[in-house]
C-alpha atoms as a PDB file:
ATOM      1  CA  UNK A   1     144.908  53.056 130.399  1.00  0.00           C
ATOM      2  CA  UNK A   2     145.849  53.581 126.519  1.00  0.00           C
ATOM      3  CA  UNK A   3     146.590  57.416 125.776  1.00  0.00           C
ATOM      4  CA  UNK A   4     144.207  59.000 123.364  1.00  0.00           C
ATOM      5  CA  UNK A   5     145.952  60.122 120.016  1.00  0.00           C
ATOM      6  CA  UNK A   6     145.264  63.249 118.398  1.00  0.00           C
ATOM      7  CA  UNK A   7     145.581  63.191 114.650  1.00  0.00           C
ATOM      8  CA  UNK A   8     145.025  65.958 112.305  1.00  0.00           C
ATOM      9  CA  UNK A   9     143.694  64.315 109.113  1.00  0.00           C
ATOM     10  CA  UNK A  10     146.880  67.163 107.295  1.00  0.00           C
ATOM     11  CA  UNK A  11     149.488  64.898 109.343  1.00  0.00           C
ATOM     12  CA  UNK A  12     147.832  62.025 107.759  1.00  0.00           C
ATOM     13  CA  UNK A  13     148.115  63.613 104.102  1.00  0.00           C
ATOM     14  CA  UNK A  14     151.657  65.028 104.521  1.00  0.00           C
ATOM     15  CA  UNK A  15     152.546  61.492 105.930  1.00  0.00           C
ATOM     16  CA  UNK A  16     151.167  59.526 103.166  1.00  0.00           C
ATOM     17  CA  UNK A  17     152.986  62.053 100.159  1.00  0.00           C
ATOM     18  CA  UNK A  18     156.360  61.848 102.093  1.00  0.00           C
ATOM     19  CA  UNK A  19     155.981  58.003 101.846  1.00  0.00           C
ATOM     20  CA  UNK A  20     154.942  58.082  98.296  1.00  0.00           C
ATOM     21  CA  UNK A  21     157.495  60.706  97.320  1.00  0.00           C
ATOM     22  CA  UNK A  22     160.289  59.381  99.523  1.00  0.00           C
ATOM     23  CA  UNK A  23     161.231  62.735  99.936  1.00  0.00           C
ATOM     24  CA  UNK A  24     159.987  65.942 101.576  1.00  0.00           C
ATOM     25  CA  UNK A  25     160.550  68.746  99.015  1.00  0.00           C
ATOM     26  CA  UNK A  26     158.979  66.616  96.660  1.00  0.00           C
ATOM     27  CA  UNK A  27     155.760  65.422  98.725  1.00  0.00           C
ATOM     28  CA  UNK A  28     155.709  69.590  99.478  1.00  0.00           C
ATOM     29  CA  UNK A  29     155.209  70.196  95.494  1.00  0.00           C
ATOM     30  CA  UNK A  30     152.922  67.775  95.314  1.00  0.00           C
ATOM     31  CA  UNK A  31     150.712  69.273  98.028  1.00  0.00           C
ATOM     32  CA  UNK A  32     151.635  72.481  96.834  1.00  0.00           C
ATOM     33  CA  UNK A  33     152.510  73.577 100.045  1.00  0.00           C
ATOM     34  CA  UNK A  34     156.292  74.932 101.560  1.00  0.00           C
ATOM     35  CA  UNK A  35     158.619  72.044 102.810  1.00  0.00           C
ATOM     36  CA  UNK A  36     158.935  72.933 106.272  1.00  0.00           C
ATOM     37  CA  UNK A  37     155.057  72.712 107.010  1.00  0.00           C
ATOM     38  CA  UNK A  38     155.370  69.074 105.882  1.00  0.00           C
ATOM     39  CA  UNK A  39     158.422  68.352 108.074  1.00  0.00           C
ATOM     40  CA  UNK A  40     156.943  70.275 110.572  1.00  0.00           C
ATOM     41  CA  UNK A  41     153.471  68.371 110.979  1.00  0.00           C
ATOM     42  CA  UNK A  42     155.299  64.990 109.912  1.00  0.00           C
ATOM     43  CA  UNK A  43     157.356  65.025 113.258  1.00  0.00           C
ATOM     44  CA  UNK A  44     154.043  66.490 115.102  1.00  0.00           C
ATOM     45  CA  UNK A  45     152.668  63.114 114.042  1.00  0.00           C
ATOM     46  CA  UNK A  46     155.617  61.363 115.187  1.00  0.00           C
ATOM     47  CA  UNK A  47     155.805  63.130 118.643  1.00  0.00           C
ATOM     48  CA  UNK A  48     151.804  62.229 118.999  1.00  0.00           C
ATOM     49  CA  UNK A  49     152.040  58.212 118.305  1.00  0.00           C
ATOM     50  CA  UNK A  50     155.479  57.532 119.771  1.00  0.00           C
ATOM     51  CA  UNK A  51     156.902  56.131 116.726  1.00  0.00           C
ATOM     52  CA  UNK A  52     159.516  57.165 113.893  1.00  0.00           C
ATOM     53  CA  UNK A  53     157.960  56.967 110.566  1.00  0.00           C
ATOM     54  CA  UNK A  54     160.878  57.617 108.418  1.00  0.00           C
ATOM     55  CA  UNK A  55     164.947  56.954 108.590  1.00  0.00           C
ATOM     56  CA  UNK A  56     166.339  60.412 107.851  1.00  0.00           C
ATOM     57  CA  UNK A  57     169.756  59.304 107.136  1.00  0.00           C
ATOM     58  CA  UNK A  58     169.684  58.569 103.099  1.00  0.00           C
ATOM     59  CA  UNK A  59     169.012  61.513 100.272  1.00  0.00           C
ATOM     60  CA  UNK A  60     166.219  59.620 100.279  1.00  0.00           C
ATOM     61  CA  UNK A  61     163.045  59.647 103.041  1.00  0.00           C
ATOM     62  CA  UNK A  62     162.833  55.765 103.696  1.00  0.00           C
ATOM     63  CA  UNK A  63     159.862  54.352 106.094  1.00  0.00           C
ATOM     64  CA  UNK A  64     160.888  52.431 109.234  1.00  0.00           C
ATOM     65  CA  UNK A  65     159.081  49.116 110.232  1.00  0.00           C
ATOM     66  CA  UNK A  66     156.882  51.512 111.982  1.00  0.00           C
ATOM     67  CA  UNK A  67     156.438  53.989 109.283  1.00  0.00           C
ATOM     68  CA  UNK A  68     155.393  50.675 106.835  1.00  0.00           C
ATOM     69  CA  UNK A  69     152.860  49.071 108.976  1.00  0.00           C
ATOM     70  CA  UNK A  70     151.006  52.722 109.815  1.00  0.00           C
ATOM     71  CA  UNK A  71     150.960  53.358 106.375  1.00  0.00           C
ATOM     72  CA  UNK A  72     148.094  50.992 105.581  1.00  0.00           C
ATOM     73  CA  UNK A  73     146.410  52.848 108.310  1.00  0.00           C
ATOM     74  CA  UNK A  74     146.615  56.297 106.860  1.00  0.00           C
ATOM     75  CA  UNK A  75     145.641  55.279 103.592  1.00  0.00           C
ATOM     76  CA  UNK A  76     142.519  53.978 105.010  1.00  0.00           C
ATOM     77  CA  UNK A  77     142.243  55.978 106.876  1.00  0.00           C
ATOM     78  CA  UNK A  78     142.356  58.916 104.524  1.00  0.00           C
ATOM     79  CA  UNK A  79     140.246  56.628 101.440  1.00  0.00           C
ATOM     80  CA  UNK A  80     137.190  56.616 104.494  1.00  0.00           C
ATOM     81  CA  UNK A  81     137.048  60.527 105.330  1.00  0.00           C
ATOM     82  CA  UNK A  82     137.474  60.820 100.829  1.00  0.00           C
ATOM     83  CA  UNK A  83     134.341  58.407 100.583  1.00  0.00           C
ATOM     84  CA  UNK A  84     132.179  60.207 103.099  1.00  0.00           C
ATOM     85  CA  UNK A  85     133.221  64.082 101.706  1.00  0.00           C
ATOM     86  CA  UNK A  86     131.976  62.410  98.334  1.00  0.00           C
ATOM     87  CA  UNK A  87     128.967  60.841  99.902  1.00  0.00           C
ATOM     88  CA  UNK A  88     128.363  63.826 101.391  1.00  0.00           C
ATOM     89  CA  UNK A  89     128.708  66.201  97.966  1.00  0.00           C
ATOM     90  CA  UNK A  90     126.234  63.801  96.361  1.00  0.00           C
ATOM     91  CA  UNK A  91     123.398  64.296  99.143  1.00  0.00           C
ATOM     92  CA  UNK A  92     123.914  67.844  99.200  1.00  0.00           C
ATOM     93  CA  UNK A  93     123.808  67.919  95.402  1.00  0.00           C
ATOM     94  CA  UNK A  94     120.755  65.935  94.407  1.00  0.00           C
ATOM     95  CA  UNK A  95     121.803  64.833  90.768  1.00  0.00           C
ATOM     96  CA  UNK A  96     124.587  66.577  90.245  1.00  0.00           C
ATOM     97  CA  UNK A  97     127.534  65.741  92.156  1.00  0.00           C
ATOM     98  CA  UNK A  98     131.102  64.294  91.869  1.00  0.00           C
ATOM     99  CA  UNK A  99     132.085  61.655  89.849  1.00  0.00           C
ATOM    100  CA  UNK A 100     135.577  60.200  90.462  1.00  0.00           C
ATOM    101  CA  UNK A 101     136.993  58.875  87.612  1.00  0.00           C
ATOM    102  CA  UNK A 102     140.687  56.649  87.463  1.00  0.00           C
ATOM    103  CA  UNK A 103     143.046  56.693  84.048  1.00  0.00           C
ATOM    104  CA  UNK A 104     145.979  55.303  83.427  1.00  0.00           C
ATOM    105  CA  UNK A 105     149.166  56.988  82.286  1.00  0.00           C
ATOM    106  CA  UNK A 106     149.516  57.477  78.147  1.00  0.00           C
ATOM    107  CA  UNK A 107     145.370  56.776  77.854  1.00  0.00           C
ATOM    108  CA  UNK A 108     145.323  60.618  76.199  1.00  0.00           C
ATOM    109  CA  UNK A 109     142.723  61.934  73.592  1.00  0.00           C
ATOM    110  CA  UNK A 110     139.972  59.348  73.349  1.00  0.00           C
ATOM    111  CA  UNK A 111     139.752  59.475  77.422  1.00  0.00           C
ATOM    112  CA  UNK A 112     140.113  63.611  77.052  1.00  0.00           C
ATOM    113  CA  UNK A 113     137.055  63.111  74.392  1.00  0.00           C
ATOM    114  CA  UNK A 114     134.742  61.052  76.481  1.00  0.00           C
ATOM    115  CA  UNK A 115     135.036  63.042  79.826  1.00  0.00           C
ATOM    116  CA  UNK A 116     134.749  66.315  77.639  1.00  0.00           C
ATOM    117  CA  UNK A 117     131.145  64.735  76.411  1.00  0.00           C
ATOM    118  CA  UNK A 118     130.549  64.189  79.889  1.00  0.00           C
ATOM    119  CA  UNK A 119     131.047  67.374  80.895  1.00  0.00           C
ATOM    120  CA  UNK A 120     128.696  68.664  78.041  1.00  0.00           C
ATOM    121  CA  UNK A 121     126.017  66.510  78.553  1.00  0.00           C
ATOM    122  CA  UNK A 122     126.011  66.252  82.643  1.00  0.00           C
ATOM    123  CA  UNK A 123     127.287  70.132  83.194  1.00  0.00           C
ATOM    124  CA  UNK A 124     126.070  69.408  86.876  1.00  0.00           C
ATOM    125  CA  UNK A 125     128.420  67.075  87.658  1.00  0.00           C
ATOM    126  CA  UNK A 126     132.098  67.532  88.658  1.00  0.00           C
ATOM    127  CA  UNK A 127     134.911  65.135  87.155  1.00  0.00           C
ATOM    128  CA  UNK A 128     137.454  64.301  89.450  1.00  0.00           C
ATOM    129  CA  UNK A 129     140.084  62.530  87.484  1.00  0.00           C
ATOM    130  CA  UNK A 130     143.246  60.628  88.593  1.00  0.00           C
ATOM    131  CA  UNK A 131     145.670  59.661  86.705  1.00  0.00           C
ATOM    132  CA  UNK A 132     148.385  56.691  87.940  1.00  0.00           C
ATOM    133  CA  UNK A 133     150.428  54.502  86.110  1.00  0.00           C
ATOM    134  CA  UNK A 134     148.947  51.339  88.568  1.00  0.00           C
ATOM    135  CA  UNK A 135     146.193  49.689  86.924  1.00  0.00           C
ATOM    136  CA  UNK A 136     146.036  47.032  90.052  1.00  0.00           C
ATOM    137  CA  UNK A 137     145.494  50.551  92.362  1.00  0.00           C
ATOM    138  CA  UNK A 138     142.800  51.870  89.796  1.00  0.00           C
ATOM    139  CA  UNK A 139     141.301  48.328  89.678  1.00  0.00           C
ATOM    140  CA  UNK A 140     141.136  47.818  93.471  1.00  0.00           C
ATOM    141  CA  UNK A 141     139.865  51.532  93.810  1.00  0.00           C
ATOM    142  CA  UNK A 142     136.932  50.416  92.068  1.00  0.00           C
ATOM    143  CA  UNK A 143     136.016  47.087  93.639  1.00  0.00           C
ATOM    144  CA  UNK A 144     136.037  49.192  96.585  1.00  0.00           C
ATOM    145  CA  UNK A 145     133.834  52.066  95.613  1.00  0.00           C
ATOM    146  CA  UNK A 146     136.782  54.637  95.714  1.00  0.00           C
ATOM    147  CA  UNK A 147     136.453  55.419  92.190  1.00  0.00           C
ATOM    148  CA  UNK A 148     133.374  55.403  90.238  1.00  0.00           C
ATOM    149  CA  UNK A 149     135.069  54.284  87.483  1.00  0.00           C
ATOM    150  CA  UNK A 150     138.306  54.157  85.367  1.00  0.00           C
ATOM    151  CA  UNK A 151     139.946  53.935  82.042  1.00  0.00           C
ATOM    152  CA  UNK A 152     142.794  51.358  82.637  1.00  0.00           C
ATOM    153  CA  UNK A 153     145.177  49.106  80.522  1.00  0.00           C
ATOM    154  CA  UNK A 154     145.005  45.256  79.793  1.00  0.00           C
ATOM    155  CA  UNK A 155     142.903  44.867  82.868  1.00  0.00           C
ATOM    156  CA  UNK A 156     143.083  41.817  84.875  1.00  0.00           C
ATOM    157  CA  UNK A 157     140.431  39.921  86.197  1.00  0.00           C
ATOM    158  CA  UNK A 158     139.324  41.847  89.966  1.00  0.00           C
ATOM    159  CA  UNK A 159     136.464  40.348  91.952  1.00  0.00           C
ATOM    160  CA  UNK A 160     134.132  43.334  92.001  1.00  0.00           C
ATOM    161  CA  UNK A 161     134.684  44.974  88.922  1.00  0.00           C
ATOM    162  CA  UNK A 162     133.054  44.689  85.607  1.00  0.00           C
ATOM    163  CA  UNK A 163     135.390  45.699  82.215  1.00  0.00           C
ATOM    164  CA  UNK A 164     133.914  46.887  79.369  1.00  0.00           C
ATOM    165  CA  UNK A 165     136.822  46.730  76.417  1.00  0.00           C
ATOM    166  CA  UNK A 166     136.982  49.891  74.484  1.00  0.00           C
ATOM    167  CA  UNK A 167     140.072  50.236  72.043  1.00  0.00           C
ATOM    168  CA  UNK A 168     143.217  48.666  71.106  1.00  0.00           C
ATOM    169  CA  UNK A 169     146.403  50.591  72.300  1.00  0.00           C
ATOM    170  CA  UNK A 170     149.436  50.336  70.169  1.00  0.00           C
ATOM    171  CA  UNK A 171     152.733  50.521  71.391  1.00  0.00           C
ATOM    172  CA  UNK A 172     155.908  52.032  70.572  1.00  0.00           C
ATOM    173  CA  UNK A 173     159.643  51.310  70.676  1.00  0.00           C
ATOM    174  CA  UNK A 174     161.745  53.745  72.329  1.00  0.00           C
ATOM    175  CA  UNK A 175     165.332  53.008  71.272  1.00  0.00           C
ATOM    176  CA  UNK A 176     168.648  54.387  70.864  1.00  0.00           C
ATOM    177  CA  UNK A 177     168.358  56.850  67.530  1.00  0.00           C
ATOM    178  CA  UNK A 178     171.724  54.408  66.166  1.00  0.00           C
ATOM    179  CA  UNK A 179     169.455  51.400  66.249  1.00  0.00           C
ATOM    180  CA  UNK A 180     166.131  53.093  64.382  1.00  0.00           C
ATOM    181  CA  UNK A 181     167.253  51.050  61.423  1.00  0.00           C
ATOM    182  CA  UNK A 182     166.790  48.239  62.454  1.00  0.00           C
ATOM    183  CA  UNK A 183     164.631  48.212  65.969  1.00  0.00           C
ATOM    184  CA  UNK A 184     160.919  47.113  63.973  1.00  0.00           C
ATOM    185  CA  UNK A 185     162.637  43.978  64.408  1.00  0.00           C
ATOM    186  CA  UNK A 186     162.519  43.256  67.960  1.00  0.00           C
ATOM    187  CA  UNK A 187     164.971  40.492  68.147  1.00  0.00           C
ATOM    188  CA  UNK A 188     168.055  42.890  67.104  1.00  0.00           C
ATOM    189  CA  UNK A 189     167.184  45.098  70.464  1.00  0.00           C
ATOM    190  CA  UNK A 190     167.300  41.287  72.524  1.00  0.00           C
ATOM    191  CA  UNK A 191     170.840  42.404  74.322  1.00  0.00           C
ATOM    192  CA  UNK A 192     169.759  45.796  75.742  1.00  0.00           C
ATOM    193  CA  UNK A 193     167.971  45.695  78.801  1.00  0.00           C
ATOM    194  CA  UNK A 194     164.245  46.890  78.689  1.00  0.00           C
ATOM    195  CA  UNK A 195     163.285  49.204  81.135  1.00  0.00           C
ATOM    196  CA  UNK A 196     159.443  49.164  82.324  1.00  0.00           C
ATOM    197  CA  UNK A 197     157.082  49.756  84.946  1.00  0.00           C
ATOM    198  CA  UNK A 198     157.025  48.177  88.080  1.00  0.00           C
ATOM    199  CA  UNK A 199     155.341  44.649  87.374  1.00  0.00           C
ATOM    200  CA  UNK A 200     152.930  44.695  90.216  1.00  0.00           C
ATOM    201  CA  UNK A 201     151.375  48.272  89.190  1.00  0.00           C
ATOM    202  CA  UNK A 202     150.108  46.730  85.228  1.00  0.00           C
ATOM    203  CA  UNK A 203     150.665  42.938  85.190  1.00  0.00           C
ATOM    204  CA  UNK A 204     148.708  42.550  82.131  1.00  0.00           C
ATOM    205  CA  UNK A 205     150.775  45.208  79.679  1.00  0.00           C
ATOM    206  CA  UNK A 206     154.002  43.593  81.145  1.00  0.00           C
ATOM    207  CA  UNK A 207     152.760  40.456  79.679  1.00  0.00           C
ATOM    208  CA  UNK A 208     151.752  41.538  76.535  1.00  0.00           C
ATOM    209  CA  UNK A 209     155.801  42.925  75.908  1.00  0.00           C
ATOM    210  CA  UNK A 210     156.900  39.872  77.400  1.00  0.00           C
ATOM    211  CA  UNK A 211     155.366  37.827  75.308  1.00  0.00           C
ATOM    212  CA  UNK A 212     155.981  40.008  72.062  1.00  0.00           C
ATOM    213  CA  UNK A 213     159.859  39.912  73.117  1.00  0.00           C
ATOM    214  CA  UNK A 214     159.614  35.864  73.136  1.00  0.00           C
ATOM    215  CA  UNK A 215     157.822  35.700  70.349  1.00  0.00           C
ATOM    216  CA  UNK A 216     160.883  37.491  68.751  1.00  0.00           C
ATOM    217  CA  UNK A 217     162.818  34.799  70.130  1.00  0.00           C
ATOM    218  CA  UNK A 218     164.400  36.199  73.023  1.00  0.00           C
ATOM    219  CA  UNK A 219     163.576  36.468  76.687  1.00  0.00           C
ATOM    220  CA  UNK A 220     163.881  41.166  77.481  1.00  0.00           C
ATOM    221  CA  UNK A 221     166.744  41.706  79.720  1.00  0.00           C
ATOM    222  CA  UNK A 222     166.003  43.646  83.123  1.00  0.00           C
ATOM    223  CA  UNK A 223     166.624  47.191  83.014  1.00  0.00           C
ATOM    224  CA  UNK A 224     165.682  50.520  84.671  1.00  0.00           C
ATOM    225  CA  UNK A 225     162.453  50.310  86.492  1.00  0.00           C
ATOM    226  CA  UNK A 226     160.208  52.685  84.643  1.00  0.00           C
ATOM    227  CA  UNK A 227     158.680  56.149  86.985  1.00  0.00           C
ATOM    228  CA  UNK A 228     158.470  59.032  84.271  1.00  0.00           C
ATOM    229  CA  UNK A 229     159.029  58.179  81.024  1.00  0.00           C
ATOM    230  CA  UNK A 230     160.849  61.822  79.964  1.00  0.00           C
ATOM    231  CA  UNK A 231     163.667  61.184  82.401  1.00  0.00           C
ATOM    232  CA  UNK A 232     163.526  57.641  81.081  1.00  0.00           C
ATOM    233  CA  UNK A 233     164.116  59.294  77.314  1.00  0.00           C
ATOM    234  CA  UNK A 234     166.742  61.611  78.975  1.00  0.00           C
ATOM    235  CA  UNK A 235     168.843  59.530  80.544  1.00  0.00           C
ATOM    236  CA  UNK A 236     169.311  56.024  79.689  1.00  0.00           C
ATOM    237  CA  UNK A 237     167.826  55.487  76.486  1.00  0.00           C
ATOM    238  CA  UNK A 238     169.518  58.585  74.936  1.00  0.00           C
ATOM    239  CA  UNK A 239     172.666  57.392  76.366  1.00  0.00           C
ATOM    240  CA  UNK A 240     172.301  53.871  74.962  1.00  0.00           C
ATOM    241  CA  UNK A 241     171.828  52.367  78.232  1.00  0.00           C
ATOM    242  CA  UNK A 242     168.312  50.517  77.044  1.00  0.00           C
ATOM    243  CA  UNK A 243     165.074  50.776  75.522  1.00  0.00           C
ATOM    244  CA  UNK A 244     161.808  51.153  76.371  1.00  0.00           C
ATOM    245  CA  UNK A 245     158.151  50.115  75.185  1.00  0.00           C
ATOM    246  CA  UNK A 246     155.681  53.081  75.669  1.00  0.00           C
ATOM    247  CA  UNK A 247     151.900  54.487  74.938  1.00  0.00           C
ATOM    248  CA  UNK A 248     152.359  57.222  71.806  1.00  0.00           C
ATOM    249  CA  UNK A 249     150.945  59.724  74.099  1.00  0.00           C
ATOM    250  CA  UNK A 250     153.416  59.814  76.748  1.00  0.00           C
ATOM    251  CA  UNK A 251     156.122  60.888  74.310  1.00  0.00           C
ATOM    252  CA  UNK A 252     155.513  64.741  73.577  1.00  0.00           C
ATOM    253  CA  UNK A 253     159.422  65.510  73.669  1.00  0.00           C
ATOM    254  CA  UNK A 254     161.785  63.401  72.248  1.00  0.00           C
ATOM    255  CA  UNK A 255     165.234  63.782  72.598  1.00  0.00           C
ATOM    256  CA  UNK A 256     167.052  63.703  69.525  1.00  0.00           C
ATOM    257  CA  UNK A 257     169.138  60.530  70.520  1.00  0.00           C
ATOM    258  CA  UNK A 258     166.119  58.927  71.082  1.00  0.00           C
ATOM    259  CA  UNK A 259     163.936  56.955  67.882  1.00  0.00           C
ATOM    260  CA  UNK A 260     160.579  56.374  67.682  1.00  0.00           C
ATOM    261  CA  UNK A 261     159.637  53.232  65.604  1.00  0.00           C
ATOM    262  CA  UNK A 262     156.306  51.365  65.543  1.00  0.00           C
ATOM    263  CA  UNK A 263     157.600  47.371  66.392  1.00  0.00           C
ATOM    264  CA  UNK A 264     156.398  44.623  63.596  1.00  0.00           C
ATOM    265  CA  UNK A 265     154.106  43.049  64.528  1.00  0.00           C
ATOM    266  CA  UNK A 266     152.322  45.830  66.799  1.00  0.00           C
ATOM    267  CA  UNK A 267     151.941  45.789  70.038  1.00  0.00           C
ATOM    268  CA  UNK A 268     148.679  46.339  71.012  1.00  0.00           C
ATOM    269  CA  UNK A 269     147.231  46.892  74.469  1.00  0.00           C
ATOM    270  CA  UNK A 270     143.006  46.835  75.088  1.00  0.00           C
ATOM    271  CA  UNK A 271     142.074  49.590  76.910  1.00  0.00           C
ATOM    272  CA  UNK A 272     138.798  49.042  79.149  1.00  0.00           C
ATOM    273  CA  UNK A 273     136.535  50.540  81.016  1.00  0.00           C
ATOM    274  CA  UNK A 274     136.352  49.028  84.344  1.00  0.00           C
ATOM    275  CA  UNK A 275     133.304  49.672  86.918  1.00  0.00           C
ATOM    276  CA  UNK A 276     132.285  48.778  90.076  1.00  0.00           C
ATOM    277  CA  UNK A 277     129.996  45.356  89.699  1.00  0.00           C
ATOM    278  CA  UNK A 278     127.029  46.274  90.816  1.00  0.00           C
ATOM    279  CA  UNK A 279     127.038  50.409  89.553  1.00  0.00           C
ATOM    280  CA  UNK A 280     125.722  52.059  92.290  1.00  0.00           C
ATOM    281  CA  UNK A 281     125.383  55.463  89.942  1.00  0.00           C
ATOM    282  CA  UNK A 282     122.904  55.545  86.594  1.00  0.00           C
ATOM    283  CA  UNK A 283     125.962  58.758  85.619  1.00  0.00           C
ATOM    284  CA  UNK A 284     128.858  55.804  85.432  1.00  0.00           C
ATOM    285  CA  UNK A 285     126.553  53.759  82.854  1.00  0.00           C
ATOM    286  CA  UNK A 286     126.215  57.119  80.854  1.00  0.00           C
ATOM    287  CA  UNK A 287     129.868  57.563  80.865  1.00  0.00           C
ATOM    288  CA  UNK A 288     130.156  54.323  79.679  1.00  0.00           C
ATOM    289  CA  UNK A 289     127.642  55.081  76.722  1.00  0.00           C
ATOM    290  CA  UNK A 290     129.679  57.945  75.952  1.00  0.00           C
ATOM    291  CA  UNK A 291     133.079  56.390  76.145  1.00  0.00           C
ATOM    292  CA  UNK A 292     132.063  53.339  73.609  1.00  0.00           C
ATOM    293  CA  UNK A 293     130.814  55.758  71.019  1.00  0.00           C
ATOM    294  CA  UNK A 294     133.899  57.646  71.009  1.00  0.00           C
ATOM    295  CA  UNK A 295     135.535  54.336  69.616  1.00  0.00           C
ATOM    296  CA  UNK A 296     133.587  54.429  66.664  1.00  0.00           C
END
């Protein structure tokens, strides 16, 4: 006879940051909770299914085998008891309630304007926003009823979601301050490598630079894999190690080794509103409302 396995849905939480963080004090900040309570319920869970999630022997936390194929399960896991707390808020609620609401990295003051009219005009209901540089997570979080709805960049086609285009995004260069001269001119930056997000998280803005680099004439060299762009501006930019092609709003504090330069032609990426297809919730139409006036 199979053993029954007793799960605390924390274990499943800690579990899931410590995989996403690849490291414990990290996933601890992000929980804002103390280290050892993660490692401590982490190897509870461990100890209860028999398995070892992680390999402990790099700086960094890596999963196992083991650790990979249970992740899935968590994060369903965990997107299942999310759904039916929100389900639940909404009955209790009548027509107020939460609304969950998905934006992507460097989508600042427009998005900032349309959930503040939200707020103002729906003052019972609760925004619960979540920000992410993965437009394919946002995108599948709607088909899937996780999200009610979310502000993402160059959307791609999703079976189950519905995009409503919004505004144009343009783009920046950020360069080496020794090339501002001359980096408008995309071609002249064609033997630095070009550091960017992970392909798989926004497909569709990774085409759009790809394409502007080729139409410079050149084919972007790999670089850095892009996480946060400060460090990104602090580190290998500023030391001349590559470039980068960012949203204006994720670039608050510039280094002063770093430049700033708008390339010729722009770089524009369409911003969208993407909900699930069919809305389920008349307040996700409203916020749509809302959001295309504020790009007037």
């Amino acid at each position: 006879m199979r053993r029954a396995v007793v799960v605390e849905v924390r274990q499943l939480r800690y579990f899931v940051a410590v995989a996403e963080c690849e490291h414990f004090g990290r996933a601890a900040e992000s929980l804002h909770i103390v280290q050892a309570a993660v490692s401590k319920q982490v190897a509870r869970l461990e100890r209860e299914l028999g398995l070892t999630l992680f390999d402990r022997s790099h700086r960094r936390v890596r999963l196992t085998p083991d650790g990979q194929a249970f992740l899935a399960h968590a994060r369903r896991a965990l997107r299942g008891l999310d759904r039916a707390a929100a389900a639940a808020a909404d009955l209790a609620a009548g027509n107020t309630g939460l609304l969950r609401i998905g934006s992507s990295i460097g989508l600042g003051p427009r998005v900032d304007a349309a959930l503040a009219a939200v707020r103002s005009t729906y003052p019972g209901i609760t925004l619960q926003v979540t920000t992410s540089a993965s437009t394919t997570g946002h995108l599948a979080a709607v088909a899937d009823y996780d999200l009610d709805a979310a502000f993402v960049a160059a959307p791609q086609a999703t079976p189950g979601v519905q995009v409503h285009h919004l505004w144009d995004e343009p783009l920046l260069l950020a360069v080496p301050a020794a090339r501002a001269a001359s980096a408008g001119d995309l071609a002249t930056l064609a033997e630095l490598p070009l550091a960017r997000y992970a392909r798989a998280d926004s497909p569709g803005t990774d085409d759009l630079i790809t394409a502007a680099c080729r139409a410079a004439g050149f084919t972007p060299r790999k670089g850095p894999t892009l996480t946060r762009a400060q460090d990104l501006l602090t580190g290998p930019v500023s030391a001349g190690d590559c470039w980068a092609v960012l949203a204006a709003d994720l670039l608050h504090h510039v280094p002063a080794a770093v430049a700033l330069v708008p390339p010729v032609p722009p770089v524009l990426v369409p911003t969208a509103l993407a909900l699930p297809d069919p809305v389920r919730r008349a307040v996700v139409l409203n916020l749509l409302t809302v959001a295309q006036a504020g790009t007037v």
